[in-house]
C-alpha atoms as a PDB file:
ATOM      1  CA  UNK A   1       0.000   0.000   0.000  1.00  0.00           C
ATOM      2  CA  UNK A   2       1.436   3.620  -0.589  1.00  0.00           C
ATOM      3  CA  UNK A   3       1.922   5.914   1.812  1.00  0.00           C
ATOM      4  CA  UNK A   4      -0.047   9.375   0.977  1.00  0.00           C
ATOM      5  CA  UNK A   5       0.771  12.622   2.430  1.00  0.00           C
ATOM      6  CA  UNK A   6      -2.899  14.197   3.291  1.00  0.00           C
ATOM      7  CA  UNK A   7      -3.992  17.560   4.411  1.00  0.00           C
ATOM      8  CA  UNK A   8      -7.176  16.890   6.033  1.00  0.00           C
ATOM      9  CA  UNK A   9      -9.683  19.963   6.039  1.00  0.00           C
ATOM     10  CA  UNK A  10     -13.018  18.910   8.502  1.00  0.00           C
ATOM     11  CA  UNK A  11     -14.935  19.079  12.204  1.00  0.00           C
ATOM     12  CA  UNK A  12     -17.298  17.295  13.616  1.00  0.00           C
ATOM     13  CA  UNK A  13     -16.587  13.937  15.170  1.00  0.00           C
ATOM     14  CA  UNK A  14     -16.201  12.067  11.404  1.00  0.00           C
ATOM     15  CA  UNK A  15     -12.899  14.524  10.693  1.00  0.00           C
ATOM     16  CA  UNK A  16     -11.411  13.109  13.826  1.00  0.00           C
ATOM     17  CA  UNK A  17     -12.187   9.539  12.688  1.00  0.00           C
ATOM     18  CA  UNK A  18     -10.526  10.210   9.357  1.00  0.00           C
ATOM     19  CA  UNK A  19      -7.354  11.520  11.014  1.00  0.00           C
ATOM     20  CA  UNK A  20      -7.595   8.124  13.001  1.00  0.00           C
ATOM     21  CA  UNK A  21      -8.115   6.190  10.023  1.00  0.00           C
ATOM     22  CA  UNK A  22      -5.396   7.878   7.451  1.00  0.00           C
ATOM     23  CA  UNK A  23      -2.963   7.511  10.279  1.00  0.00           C
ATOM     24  CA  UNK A  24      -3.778   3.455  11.411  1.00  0.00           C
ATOM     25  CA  UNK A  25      -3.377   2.952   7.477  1.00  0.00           C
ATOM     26  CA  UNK A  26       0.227   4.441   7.268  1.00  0.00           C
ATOM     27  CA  UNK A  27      -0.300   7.495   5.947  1.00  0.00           C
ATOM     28  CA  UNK A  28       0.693  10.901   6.982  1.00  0.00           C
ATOM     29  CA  UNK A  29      -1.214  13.992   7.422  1.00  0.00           C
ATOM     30  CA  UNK A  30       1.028  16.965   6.969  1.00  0.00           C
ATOM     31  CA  UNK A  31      -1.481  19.399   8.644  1.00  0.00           C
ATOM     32  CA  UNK A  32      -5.433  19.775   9.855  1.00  0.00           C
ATOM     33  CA  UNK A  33      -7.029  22.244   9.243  1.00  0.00           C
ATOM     34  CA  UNK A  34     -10.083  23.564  10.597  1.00  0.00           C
ATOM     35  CA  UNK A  35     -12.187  26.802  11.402  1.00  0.00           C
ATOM     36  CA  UNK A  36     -11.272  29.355  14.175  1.00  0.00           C
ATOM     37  CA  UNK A  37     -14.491  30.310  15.097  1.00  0.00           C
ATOM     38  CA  UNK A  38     -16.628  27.134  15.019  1.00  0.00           C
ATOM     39  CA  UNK A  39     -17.968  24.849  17.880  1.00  0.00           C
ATOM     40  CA  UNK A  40     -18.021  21.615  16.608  1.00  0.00           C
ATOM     41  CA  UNK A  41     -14.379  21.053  15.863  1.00  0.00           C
ATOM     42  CA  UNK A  42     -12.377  20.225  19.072  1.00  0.00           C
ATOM     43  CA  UNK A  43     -12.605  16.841  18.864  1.00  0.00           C
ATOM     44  CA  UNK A  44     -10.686  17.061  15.512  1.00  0.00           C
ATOM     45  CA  UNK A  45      -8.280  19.593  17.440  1.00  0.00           C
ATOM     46  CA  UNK A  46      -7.195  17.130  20.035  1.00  0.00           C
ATOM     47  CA  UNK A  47      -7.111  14.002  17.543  1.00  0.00           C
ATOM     48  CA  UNK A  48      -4.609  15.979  15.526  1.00  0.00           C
ATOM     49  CA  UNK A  49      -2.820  17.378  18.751  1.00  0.00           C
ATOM     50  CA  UNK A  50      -2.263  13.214  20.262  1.00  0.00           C
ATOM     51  CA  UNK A  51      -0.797  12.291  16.752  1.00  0.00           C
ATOM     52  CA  UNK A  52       1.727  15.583  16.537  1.00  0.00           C
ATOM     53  CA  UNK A  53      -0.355  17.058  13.556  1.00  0.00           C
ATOM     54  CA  UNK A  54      -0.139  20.655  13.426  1.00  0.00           C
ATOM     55  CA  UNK A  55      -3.755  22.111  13.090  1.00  0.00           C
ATOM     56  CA  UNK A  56      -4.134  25.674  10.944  1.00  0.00           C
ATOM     57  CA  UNK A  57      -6.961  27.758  10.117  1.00  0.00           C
ATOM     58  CA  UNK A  58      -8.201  28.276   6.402  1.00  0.00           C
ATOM     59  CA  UNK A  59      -6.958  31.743   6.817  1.00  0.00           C
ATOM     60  CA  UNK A  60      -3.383  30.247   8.400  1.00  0.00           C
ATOM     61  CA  UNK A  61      -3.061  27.877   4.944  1.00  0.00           C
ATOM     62  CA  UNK A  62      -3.886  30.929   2.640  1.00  0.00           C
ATOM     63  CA  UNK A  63      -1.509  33.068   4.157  1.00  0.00           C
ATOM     64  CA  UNK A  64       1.346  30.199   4.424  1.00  0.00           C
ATOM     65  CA  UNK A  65       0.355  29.511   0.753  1.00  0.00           C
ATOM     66  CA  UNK A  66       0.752  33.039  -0.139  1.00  0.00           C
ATOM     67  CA  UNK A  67       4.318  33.081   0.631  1.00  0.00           C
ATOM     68  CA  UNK A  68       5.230  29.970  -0.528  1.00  0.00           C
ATOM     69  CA  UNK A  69       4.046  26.177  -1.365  1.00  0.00           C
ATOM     70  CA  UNK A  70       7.325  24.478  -0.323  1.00  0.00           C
ATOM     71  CA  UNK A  71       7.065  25.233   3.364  1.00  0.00           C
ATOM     72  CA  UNK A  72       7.759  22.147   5.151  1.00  0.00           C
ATOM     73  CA  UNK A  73       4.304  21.265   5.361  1.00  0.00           C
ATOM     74  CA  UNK A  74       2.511  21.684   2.303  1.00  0.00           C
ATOM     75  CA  UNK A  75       5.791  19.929   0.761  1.00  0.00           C
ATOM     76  CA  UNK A  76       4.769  17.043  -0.885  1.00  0.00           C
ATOM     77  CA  UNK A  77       1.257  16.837  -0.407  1.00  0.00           C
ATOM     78  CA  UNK A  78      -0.518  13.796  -2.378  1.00  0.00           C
ATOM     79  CA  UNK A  79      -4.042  14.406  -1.498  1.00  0.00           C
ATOM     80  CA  UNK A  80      -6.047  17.663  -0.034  1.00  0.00           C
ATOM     81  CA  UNK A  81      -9.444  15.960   1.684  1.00  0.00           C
ATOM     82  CA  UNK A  82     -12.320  17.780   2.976  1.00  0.00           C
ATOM     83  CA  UNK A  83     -14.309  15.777   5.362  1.00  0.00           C
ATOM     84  CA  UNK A  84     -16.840  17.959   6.424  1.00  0.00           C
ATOM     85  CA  UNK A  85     -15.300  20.997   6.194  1.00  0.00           C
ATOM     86  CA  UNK A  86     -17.618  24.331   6.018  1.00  0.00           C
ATOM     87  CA  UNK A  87     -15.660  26.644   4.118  1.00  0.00           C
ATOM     88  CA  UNK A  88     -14.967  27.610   0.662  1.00  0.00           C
ATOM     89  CA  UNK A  89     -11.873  25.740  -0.543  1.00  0.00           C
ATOM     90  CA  UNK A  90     -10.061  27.962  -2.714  1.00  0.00           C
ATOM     91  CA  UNK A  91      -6.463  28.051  -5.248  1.00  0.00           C
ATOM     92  CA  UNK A  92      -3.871  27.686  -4.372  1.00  0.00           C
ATOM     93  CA  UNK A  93      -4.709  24.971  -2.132  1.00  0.00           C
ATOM     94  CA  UNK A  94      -7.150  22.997  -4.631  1.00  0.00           C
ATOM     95  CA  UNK A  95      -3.870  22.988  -7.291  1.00  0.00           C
ATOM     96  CA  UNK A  96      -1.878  21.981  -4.293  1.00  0.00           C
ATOM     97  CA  UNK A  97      -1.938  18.151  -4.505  1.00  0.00           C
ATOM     98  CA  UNK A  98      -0.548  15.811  -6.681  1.00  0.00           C
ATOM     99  CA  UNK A  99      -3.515  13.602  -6.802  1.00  0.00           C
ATOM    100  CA  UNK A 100      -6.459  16.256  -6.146  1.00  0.00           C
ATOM    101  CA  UNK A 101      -8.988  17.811  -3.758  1.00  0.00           C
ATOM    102  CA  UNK A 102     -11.750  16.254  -3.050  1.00  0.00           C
ATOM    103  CA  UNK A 103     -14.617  16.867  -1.078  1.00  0.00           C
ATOM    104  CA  UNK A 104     -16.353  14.117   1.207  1.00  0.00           C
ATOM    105  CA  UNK A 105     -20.087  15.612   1.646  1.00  0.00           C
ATOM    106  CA  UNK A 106     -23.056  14.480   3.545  1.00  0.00           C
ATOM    107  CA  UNK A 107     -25.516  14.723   1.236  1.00  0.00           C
ATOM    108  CA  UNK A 108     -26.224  13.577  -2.372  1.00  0.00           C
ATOM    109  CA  UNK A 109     -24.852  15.594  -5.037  1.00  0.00           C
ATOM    110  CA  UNK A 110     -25.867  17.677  -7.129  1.00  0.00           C
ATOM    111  CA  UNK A 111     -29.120  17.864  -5.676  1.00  0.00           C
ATOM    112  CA  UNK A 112     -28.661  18.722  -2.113  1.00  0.00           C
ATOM    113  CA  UNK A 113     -25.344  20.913  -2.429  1.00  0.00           C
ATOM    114  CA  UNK A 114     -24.305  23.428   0.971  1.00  0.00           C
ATOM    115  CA  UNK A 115     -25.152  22.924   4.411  1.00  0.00           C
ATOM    116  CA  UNK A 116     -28.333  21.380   5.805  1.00  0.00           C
ATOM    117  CA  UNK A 117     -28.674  18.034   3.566  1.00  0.00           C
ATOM    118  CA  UNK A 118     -30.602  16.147   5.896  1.00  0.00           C
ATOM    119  CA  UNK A 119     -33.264  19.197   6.884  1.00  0.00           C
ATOM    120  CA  UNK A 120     -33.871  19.507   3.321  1.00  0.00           C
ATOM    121  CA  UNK A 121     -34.664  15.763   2.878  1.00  0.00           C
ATOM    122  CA  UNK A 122     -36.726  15.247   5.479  1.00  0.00           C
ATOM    123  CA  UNK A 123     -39.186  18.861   4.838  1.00  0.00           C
ATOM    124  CA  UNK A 124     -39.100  17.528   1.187  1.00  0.00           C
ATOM    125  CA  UNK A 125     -40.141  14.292   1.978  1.00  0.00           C
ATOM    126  CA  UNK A 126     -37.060  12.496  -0.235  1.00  0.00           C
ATOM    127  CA  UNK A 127     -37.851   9.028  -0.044  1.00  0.00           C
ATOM    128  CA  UNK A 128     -33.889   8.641  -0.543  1.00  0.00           C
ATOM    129  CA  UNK A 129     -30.788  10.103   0.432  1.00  0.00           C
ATOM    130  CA  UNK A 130     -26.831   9.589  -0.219  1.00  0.00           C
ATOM    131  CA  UNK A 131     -23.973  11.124   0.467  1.00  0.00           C
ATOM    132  CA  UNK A 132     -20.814  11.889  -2.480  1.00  0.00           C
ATOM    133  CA  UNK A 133     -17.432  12.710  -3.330  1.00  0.00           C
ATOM    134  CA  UNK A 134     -16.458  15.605  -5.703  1.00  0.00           C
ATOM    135  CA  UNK A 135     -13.458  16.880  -7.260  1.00  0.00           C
ATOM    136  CA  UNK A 136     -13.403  19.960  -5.074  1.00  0.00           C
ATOM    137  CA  UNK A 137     -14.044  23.647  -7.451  1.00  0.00           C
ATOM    138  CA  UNK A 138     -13.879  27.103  -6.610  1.00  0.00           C
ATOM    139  CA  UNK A 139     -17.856  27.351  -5.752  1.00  0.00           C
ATOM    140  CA  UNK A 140     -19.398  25.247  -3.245  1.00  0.00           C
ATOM    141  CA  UNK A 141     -20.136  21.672  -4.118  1.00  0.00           C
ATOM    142  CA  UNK A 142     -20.048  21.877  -7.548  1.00  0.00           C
ATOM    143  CA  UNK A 143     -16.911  20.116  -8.804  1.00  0.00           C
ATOM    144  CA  UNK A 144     -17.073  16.868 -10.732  1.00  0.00           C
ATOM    145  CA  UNK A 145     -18.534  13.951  -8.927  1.00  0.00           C
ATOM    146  CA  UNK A 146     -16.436  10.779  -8.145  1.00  0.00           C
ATOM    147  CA  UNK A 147     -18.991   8.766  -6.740  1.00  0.00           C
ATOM    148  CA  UNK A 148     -22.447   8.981  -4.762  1.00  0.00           C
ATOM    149  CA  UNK A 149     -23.916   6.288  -2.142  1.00  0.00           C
ATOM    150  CA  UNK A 150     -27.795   6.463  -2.479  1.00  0.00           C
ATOM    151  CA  UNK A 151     -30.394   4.461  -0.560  1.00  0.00           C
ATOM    152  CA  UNK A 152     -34.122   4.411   0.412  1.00  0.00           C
ATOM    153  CA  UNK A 153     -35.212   6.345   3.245  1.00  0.00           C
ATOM    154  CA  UNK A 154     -38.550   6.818   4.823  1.00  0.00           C
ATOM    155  CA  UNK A 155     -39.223  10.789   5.248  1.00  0.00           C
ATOM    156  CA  UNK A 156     -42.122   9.843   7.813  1.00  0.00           C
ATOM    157  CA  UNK A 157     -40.112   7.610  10.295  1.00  0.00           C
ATOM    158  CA  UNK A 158     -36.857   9.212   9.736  1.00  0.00           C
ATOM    159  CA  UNK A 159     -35.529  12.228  11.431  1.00  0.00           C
ATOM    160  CA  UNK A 160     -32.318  14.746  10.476  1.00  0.00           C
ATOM    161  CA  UNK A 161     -30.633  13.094  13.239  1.00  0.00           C
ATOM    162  CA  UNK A 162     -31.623   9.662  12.798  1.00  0.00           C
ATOM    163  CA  UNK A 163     -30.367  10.592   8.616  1.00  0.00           C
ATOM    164  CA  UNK A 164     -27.014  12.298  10.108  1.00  0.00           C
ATOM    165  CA  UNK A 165     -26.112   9.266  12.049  1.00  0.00           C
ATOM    166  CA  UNK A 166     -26.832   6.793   9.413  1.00  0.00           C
ATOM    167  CA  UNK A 167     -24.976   9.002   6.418  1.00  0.00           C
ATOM    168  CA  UNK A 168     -22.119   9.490   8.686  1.00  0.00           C
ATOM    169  CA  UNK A 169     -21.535   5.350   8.351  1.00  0.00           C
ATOM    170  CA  UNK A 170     -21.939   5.586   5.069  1.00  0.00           C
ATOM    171  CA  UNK A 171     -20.049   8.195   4.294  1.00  0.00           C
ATOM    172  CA  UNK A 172     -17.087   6.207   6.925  1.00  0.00           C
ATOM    173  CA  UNK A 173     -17.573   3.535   3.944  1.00  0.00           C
ATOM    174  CA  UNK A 174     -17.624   5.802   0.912  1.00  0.00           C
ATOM    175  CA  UNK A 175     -13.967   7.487   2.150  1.00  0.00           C
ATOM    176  CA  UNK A 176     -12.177   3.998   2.880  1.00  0.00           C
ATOM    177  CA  UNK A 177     -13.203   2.507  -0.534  1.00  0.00           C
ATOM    178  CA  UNK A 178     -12.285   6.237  -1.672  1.00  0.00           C
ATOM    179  CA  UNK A 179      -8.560   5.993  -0.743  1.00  0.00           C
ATOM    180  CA  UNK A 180      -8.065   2.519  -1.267  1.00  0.00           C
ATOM    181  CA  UNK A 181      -8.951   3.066  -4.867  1.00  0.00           C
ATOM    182  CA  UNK A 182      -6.099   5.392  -4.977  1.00  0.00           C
ATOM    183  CA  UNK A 183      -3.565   2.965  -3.811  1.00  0.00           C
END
């Protein structure tokens, strides 16, 4: 299996699980990053602190970027992931890689692009759901899809939660087949 050098973009608990994951499979993730301002992502900020990983903000990778792409950590790089990452990914960093950017997103593409996937299907009544990776592009969700997981849901018994939790495993799934393909 081949090593890849990863810079992992997320929050929430699934970003943490990724940085487990990358790192029990041999790989090495040159940096986290992760917003300054946002609630959910301190689980990600202590996974990456017990493995050594330095952790940046988007605005801390823009402005390293902006004076150079050979600093020690963006030296390298195979693969940029987002795994639930909120913000706008942007060049430099999408060019970055030598593999690509890719986004890992909660919801099926192209019809349920942005935040709130699961609200969405369940006020719409989608009787089903998936979740998708993209080639990552300068506006929000829109790059070329890789691959969506779909399957049936029922809008009356589920609930955003119950669709979060059960997307969440799937989308687990969709990343390991993801980056095994790569190998």
């Amino acid at each position: 299996m081949k090593q890849l050098n990863v810079v992992l973009m997320g929050r929430k608990a699934g970003a943490a699980w990724a940085v487990d994951w990358l790192i029990s499979h041999g790989h090495s993730i040159s940096t986290v990053v992760t917003s300054a301002n946002c609630c959910d992502t301190e689980l990600l900020r202590l996974r990456a602190r017990e493995y050594g990983i330095p952790v940046m903000t988007d605005s801390q990778v823009y402005a390293n970027l902006a004076e150079s792409s050979q600093t020690p950590v963006f030296s390298g790089v195979d693969l940029v992931v987002s795994y639930l990452h909120s913000s706008r990914i942007r060049e430099p960093l999408i060019g970055l890689p030598r593999l690509g950017c890719f986004n890992f997103h909660p919801a099926p593409l192209p019809e349920l692009r942005g935040l709130g996937g699961y609200n969405f299907a369940i006020l719409n009544g989608m009787r089903e759901y998936g979740v998708s990776v993209h080639w990552v592009a300068e506006s929000i969700d829109t790059g070329d899809i890789v691959e969506v997981e779909r399957w049936a849901i029922d809008p009356d018994r589920e609930t955003a939660l119950s669709l979060e939790r059960h997307s969440q495993k799937r989308l687990r799934g969709l990343f390991v087949r993801f980056i095994e393909n790569l190998q």
